[in-house]
N, C-alpha and C. Protein backbone atom coordinates (compact mmCIF):
# COMPACT_ATOMS: atom_id res chain seq x y z
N UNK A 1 -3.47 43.50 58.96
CA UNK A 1 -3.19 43.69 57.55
C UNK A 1 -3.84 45.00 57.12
N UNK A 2 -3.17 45.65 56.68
CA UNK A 2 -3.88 47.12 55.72
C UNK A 2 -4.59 46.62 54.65
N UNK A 3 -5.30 47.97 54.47
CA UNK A 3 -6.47 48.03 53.15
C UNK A 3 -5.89 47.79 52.24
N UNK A 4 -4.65 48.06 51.77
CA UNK A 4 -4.16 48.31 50.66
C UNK A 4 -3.89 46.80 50.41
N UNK A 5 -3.61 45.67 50.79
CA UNK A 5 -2.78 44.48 51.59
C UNK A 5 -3.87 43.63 50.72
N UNK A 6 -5.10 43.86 51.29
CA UNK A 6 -6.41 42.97 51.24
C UNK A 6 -6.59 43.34 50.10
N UNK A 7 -7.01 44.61 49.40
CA UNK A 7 -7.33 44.96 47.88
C UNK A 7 -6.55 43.84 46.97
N UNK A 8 -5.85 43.52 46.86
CA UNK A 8 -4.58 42.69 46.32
C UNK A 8 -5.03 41.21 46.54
N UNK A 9 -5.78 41.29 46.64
CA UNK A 9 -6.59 39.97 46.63
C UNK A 9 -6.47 38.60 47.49
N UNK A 10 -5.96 39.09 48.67
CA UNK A 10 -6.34 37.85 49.34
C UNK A 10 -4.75 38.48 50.70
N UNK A 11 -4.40 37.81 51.49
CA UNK A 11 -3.14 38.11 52.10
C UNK A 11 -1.87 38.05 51.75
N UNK A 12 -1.33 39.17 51.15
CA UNK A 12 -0.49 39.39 50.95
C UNK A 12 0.83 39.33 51.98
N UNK A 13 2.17 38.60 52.79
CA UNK A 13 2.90 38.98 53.84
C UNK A 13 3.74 39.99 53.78
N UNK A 14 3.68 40.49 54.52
CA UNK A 14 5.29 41.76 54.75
C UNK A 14 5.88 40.84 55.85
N UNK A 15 7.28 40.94 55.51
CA UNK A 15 8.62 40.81 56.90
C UNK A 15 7.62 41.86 58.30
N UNK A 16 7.50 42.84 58.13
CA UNK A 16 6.72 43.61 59.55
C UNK A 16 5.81 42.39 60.12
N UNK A 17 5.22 41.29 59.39
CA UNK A 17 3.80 40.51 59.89
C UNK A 17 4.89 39.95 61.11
N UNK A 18 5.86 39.29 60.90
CA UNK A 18 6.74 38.05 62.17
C UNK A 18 7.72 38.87 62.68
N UNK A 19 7.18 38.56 63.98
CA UNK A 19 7.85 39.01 65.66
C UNK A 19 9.21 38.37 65.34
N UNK A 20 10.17 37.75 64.64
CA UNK A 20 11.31 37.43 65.01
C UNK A 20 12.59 38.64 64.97
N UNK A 21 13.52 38.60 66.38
CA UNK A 21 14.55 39.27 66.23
C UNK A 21 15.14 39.45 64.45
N UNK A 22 15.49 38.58 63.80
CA UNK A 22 16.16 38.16 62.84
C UNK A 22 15.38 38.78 61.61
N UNK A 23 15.85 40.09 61.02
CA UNK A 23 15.22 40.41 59.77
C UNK A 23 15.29 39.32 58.64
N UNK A 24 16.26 38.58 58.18
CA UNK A 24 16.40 37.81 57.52
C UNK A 24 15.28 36.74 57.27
N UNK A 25 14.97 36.18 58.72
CA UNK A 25 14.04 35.38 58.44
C UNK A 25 12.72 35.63 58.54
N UNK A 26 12.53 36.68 59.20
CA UNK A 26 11.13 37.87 58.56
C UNK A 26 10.93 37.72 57.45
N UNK A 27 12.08 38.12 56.33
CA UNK A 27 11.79 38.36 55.01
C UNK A 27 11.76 36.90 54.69
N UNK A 28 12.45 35.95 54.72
CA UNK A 28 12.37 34.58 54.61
C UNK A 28 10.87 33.87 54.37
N UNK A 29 10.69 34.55 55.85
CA UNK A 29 9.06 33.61 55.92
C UNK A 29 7.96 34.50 55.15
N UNK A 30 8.06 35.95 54.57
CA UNK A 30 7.58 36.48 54.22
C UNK A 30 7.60 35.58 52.56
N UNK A 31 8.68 35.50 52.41
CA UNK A 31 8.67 35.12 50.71
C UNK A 31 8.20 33.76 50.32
N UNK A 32 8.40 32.92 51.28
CA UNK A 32 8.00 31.30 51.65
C UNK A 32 6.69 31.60 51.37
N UNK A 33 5.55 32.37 52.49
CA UNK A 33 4.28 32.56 52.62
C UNK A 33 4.11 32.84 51.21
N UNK A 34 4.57 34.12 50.52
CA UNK A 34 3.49 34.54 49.52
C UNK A 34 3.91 33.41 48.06
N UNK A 35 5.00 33.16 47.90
CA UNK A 35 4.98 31.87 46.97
C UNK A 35 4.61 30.71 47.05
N UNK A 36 4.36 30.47 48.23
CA UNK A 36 3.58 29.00 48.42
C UNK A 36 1.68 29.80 48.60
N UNK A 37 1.21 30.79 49.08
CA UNK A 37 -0.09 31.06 48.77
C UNK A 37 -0.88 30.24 48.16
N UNK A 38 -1.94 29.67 47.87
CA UNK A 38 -2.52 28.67 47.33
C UNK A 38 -3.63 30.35 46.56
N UNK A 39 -3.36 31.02 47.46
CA UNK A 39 -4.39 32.34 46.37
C UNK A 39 -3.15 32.82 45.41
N UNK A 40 -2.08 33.16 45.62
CA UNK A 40 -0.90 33.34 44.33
C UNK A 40 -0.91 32.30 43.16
N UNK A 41 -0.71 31.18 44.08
CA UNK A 41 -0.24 30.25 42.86
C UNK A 41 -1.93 30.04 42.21
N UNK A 42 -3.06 30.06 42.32
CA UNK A 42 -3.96 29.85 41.53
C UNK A 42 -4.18 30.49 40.64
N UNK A 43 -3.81 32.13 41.18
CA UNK A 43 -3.71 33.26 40.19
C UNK A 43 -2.69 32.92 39.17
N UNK A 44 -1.75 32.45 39.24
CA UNK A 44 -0.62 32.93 38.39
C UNK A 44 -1.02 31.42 37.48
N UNK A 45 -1.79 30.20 38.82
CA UNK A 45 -1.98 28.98 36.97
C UNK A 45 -2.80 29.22 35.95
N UNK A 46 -4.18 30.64 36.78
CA UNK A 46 -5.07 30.49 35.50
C UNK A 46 -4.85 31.31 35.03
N UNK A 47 -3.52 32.41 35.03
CA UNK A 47 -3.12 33.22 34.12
C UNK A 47 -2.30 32.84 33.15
N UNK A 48 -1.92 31.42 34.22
CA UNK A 48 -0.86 30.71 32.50
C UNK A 48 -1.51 29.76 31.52
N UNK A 49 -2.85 29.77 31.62
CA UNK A 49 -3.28 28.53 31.20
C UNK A 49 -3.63 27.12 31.58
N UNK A 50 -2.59 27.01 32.87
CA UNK A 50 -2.45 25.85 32.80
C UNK A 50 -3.51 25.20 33.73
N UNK A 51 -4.12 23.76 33.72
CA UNK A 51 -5.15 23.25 34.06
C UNK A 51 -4.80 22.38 35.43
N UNK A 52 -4.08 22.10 36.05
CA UNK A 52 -3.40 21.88 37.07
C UNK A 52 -3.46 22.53 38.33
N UNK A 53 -3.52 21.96 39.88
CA UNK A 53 -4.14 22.96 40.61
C UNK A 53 -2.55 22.17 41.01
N UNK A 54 -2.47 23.28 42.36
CA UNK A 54 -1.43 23.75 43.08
C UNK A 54 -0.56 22.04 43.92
N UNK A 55 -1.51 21.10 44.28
CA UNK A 55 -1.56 20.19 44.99
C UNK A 55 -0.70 19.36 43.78
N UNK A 56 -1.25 19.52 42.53
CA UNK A 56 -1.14 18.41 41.65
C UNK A 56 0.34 19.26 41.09
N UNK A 57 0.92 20.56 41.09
CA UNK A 57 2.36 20.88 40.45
C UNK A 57 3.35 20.63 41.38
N UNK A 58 2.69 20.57 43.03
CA UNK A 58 3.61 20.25 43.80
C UNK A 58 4.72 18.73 43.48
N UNK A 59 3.49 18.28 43.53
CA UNK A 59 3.56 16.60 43.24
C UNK A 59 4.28 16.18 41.96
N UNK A 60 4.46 16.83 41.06
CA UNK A 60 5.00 17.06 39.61
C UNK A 60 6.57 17.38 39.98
N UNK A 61 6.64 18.47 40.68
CA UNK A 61 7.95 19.26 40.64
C UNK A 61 8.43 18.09 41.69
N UNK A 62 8.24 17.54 42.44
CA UNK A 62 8.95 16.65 43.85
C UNK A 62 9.06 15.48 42.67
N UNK A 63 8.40 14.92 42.60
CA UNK A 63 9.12 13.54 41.07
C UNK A 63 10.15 14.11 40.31
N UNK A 64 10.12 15.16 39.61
CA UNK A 64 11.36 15.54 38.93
C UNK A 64 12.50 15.93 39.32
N UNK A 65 12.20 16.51 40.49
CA UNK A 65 13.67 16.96 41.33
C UNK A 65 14.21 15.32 42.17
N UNK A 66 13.38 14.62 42.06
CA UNK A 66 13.88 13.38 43.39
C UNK A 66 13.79 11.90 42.87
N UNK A 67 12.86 12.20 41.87
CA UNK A 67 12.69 10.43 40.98
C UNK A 67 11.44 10.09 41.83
N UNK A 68 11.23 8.65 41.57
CA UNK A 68 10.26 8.03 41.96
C UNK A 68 9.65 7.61 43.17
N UNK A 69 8.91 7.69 44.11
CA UNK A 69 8.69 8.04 45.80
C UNK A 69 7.88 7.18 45.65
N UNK A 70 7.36 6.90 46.94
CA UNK A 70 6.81 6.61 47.88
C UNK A 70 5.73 6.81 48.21
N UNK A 71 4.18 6.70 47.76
CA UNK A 71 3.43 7.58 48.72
C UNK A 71 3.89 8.31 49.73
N UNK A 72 4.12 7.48 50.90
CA UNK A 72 4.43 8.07 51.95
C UNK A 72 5.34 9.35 52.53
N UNK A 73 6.53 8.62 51.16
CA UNK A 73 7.52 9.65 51.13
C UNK A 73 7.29 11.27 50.71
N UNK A 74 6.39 10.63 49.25
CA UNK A 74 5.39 11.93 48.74
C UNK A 74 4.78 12.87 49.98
N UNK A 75 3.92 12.07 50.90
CA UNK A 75 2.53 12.68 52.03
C UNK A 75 3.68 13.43 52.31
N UNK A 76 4.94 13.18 53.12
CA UNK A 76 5.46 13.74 53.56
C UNK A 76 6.11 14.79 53.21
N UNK A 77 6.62 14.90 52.10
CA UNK A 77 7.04 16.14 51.42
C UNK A 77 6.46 17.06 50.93
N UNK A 78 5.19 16.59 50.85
CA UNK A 78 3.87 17.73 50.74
C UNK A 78 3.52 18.21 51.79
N UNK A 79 3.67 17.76 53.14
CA UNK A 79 3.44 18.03 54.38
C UNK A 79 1.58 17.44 54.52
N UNK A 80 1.61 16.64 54.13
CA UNK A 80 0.15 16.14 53.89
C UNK A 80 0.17 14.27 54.38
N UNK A 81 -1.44 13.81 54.36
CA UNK A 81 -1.14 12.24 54.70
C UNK A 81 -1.49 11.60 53.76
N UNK A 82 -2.04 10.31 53.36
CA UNK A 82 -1.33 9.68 52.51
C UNK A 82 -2.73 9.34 52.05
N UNK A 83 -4.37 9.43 52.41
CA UNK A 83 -5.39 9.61 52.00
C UNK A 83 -5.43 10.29 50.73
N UNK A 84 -5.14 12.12 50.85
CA UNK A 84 -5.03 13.08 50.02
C UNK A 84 -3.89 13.01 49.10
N UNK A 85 -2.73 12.12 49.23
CA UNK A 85 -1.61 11.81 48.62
C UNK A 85 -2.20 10.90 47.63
N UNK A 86 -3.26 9.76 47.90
CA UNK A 86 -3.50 9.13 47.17
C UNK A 86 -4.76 9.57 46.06
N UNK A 87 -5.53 10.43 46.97
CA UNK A 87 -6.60 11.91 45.32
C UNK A 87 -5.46 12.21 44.58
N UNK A 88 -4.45 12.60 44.98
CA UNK A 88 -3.69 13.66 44.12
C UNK A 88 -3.09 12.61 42.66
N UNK A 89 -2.37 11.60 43.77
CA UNK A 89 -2.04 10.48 42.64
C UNK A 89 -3.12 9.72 41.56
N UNK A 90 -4.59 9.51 42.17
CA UNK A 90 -5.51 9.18 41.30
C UNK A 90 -5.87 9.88 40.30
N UNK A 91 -5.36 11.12 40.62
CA UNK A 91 -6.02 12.34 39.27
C UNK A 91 -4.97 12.22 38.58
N UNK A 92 -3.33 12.80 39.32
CA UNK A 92 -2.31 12.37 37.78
C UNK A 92 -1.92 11.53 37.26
N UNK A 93 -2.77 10.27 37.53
CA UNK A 93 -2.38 8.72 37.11
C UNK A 93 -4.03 8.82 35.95
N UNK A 94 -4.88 9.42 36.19
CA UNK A 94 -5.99 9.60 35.15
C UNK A 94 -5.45 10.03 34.27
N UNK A 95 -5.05 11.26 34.67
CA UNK A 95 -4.73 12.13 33.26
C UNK A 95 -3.17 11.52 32.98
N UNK A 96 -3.13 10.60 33.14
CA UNK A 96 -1.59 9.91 32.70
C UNK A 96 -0.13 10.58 32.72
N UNK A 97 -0.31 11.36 33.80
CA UNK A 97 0.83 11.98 34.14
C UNK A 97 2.09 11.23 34.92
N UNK A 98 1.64 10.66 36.11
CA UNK A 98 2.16 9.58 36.95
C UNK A 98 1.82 8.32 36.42
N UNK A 99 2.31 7.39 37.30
CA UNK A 99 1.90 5.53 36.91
C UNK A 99 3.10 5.45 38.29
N UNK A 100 1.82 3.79 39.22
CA UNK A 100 2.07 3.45 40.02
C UNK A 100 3.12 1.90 39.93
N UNK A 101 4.44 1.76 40.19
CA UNK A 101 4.78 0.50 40.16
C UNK A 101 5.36 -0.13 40.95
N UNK A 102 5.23 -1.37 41.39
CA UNK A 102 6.09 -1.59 42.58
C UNK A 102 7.29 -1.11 42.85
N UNK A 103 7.53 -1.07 44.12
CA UNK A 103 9.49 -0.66 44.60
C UNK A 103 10.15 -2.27 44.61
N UNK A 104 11.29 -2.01 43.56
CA UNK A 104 11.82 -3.15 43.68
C UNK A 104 12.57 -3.77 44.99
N UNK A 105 12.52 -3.27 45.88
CA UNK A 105 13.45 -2.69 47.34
C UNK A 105 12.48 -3.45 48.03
N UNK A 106 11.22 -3.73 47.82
CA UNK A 106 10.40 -4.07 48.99
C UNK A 106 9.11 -4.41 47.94
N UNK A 107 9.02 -5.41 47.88
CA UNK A 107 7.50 -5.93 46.84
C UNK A 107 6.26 -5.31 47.32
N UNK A 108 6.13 -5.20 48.68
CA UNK A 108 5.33 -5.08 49.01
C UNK A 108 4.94 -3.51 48.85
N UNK A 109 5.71 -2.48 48.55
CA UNK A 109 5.31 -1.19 48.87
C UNK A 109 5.55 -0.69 47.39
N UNK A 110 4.61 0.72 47.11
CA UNK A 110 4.67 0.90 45.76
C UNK A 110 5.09 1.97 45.36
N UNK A 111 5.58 2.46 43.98
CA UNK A 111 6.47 3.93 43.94
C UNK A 111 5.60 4.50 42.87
N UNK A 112 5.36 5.91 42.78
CA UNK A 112 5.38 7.09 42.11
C UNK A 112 6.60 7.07 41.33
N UNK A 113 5.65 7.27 40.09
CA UNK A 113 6.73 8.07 38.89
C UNK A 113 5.79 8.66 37.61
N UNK A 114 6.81 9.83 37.17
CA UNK A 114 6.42 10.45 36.25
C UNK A 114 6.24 9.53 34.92
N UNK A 115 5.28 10.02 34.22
CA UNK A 115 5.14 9.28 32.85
C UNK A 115 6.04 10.24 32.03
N UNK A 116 6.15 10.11 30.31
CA UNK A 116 6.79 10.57 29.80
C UNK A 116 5.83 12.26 29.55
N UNK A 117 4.87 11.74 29.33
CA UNK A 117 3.82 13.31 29.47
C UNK A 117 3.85 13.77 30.91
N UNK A 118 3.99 13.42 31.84
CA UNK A 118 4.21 13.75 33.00
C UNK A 118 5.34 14.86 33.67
N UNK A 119 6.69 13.97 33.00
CA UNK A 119 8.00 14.71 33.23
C UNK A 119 7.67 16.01 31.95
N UNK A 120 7.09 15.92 30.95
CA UNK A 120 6.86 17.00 30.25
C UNK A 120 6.05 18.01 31.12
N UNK A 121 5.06 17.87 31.82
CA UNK A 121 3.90 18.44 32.53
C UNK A 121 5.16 19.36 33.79
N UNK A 122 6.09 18.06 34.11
CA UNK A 122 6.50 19.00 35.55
C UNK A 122 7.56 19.82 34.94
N UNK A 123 8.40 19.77 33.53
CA UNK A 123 9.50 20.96 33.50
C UNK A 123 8.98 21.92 32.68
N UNK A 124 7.42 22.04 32.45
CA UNK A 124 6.42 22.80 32.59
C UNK A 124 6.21 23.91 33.60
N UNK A 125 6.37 23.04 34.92
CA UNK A 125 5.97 23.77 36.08
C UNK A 125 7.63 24.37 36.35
N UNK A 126 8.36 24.09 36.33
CA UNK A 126 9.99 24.71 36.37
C UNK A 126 9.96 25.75 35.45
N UNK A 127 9.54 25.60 34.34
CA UNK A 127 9.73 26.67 33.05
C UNK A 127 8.91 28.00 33.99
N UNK A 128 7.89 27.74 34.68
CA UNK A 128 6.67 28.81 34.93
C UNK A 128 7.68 29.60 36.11
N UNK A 129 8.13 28.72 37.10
CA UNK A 129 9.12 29.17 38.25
C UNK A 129 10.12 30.07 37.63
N UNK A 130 10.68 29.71 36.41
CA UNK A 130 11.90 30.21 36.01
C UNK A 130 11.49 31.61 35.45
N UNK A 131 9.99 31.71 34.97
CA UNK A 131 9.39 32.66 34.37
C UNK A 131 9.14 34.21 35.58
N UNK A 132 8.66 33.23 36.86
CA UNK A 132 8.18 34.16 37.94
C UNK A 132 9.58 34.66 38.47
N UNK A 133 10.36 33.75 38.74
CA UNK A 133 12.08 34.85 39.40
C UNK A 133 12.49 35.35 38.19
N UNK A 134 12.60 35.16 37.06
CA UNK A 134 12.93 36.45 35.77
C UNK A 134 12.21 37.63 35.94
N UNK A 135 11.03 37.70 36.08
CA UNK A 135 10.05 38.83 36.56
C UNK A 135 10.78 39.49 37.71
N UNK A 136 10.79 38.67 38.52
CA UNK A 136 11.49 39.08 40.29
C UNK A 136 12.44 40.11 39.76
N UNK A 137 13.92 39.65 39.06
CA UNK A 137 14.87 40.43 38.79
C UNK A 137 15.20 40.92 37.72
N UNK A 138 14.23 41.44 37.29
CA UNK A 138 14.22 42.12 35.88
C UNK A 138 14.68 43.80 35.79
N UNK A 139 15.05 43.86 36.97
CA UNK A 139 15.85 45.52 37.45
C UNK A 139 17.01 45.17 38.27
N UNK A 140 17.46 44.02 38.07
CA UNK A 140 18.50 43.38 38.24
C UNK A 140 19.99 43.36 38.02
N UNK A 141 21.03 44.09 38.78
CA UNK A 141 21.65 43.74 37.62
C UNK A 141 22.59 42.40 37.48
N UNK A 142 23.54 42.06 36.39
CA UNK A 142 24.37 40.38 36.43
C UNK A 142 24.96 40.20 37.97
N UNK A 143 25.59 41.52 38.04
CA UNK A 143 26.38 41.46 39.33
C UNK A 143 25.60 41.03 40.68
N UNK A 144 24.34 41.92 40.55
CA UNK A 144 23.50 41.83 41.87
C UNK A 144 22.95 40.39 41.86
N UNK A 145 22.77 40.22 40.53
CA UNK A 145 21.96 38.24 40.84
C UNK A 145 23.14 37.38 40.97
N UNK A 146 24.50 37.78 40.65
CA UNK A 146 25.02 36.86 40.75
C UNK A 146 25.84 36.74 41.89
N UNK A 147 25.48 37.93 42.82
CA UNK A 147 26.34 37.95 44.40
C UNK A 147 25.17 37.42 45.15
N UNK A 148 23.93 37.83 44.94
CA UNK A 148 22.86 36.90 45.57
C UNK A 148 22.40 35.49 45.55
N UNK A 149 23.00 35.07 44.31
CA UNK A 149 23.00 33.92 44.27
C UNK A 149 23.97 33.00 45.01
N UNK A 150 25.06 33.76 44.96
CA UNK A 150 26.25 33.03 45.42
C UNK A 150 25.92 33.17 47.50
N UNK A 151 25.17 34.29 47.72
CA UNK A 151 24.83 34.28 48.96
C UNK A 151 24.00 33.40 49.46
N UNK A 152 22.94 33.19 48.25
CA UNK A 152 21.82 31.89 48.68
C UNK A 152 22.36 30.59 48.88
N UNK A 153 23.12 30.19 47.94
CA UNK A 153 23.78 28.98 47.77
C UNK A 153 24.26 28.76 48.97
N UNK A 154 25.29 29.74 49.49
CA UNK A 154 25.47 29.44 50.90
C UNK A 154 25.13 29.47 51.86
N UNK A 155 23.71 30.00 52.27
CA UNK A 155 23.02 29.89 52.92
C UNK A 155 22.05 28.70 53.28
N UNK A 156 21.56 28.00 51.87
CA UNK A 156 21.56 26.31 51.89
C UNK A 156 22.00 25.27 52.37
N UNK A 157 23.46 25.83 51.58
CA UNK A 157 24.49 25.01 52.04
C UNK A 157 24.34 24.90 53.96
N UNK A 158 24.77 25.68 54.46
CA UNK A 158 24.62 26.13 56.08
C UNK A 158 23.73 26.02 56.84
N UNK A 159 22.15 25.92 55.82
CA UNK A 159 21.21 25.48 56.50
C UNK A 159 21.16 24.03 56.67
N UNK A 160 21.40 23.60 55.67
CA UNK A 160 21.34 22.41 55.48
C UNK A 160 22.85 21.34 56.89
N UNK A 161 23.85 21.79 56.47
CA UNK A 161 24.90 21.36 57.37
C UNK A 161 23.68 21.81 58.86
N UNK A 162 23.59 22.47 59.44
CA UNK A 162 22.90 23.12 60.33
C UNK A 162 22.00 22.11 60.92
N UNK A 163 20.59 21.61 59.83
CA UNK A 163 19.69 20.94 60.26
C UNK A 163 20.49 19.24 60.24
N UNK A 164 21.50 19.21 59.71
CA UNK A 164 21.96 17.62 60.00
C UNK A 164 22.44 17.99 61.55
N UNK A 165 23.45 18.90 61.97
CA UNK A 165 23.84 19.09 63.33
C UNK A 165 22.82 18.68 64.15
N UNK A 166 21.79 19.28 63.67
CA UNK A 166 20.70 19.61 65.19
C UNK A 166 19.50 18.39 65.02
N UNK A 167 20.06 17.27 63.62
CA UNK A 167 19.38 16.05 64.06
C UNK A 167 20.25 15.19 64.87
N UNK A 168 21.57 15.06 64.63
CA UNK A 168 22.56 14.41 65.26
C UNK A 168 22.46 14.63 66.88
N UNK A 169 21.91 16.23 67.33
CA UNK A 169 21.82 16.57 68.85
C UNK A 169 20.61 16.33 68.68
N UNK A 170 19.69 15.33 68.15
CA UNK A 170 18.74 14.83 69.02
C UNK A 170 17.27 16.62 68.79
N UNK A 171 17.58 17.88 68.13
CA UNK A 171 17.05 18.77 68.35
C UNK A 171 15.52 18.71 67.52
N UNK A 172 15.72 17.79 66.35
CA UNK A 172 14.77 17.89 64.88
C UNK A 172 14.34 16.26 64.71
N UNK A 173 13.19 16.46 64.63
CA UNK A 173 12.41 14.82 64.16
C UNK A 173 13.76 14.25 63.21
C-alpha cells in the first residue's frame, strides 16, 4: 500500500491490490472491500450522527430487505455465528429496535423482526446508502447512470442464474 493510501486513514483498496486476470472483478472486490470497511463505515456513521455501529445497520438493513429471520439465518447472512448474532440482537431488542417471536413454522425456533422504530431505524440506514451512491455520481450523467444501471442489473441477474447453475453442479455449498 502507498503513503498516500495509509494517510487516508486506514486501507484504502485499488483494483491493482488483486492478482485476478479479470479487471472487472478487481474493481468488484475493490468496491466490496472499501464499502464494507468497518474503518469507512464508522467514519461515515459518526459523520452522520448516527449512534449505531456497523454490526447493528447490517442487521437492520437484512430485516428490511427479507422480513423476519432466524437467528441462524441472520449468523449467516452476516457471515458470523449465532453467539455474536445473539449481542447484536440483545442490543437492538434493548434499544427496541427488533423483538424476538416465535416462528409459527416450527414452535420451537424463534424469529427476528423489526419493531416499528426499528423499520424506521433501518430505512434510515437505506436513506444514508442512497446518500453515499448520490455522492458516487454526482458528475454523472442520466444517460451514464442509467446504462450502468441497466448493466448492473444484468450482471445480478447472471450472477445470480450462475451461482444457482454451479449449486445444481454440486460446485457451491
Amino acid at each position: 500500500m502507498d503513503q498516500e493510501r495509509a494517510v487516508q486513514g486506514g486501507t484504502t483498496p485499488s483494483p491493482g491490490d488483486f492478482p485476478y486476470r479479470s479487471e472487472l472483478l478487481a474493481n468488484l472486490s475493490a468496491l466490496i472491500l472499501l464499502w464494507e470497511s468497518p474503518t469507512l463505515q464508522g467514519q461515515i456513521l459518526a459523520r452522520s450522527g448516527e449512534t449505531l455501529d456497523q454490526p447493528s445497520h447490517q442487521t437492520l438493513r437484512h430485516l428490511l430487505a427479507w422480513g423476519p429471520l432466524r437467528p441462524t439465518a441472520l449468523a449467516e447472512a452476516l457471515g458470523t455465528g449465532a453467539s455474536y448474532i445473539s449481542k447484536i440482537v440483545g442490543r437492538l431488542e434493548s434499544d427496541g429496535l427488533v423483538r424476538r417471536t416465535t416462528d409459527p413454522a416450527d414452535r420451537r425456533a424463534t424469529l427476528i423482526s423489526l419493531t416499528e422504530v426499528g423499520e424506521s431505524a433501518a430505512r434510515g440506514v437505506y436513506a444514508l446508502g442512497d446518500r453515499m451512491i448520490a455522492e458516487v455520481l454526482e458528475d454523472w450523467s442520466e444517460d451514464d447512470v442509467r446504462r450502468y444501471t441497466g448493466l448492473t442489473e444484468r450482471f445480478v441477474a447472471d450472477a445470480i442464474a450462475s451461482a444457482a447453475r454451479m449449486r445444481e453442479r454440486g460446485l457451491l455449498p
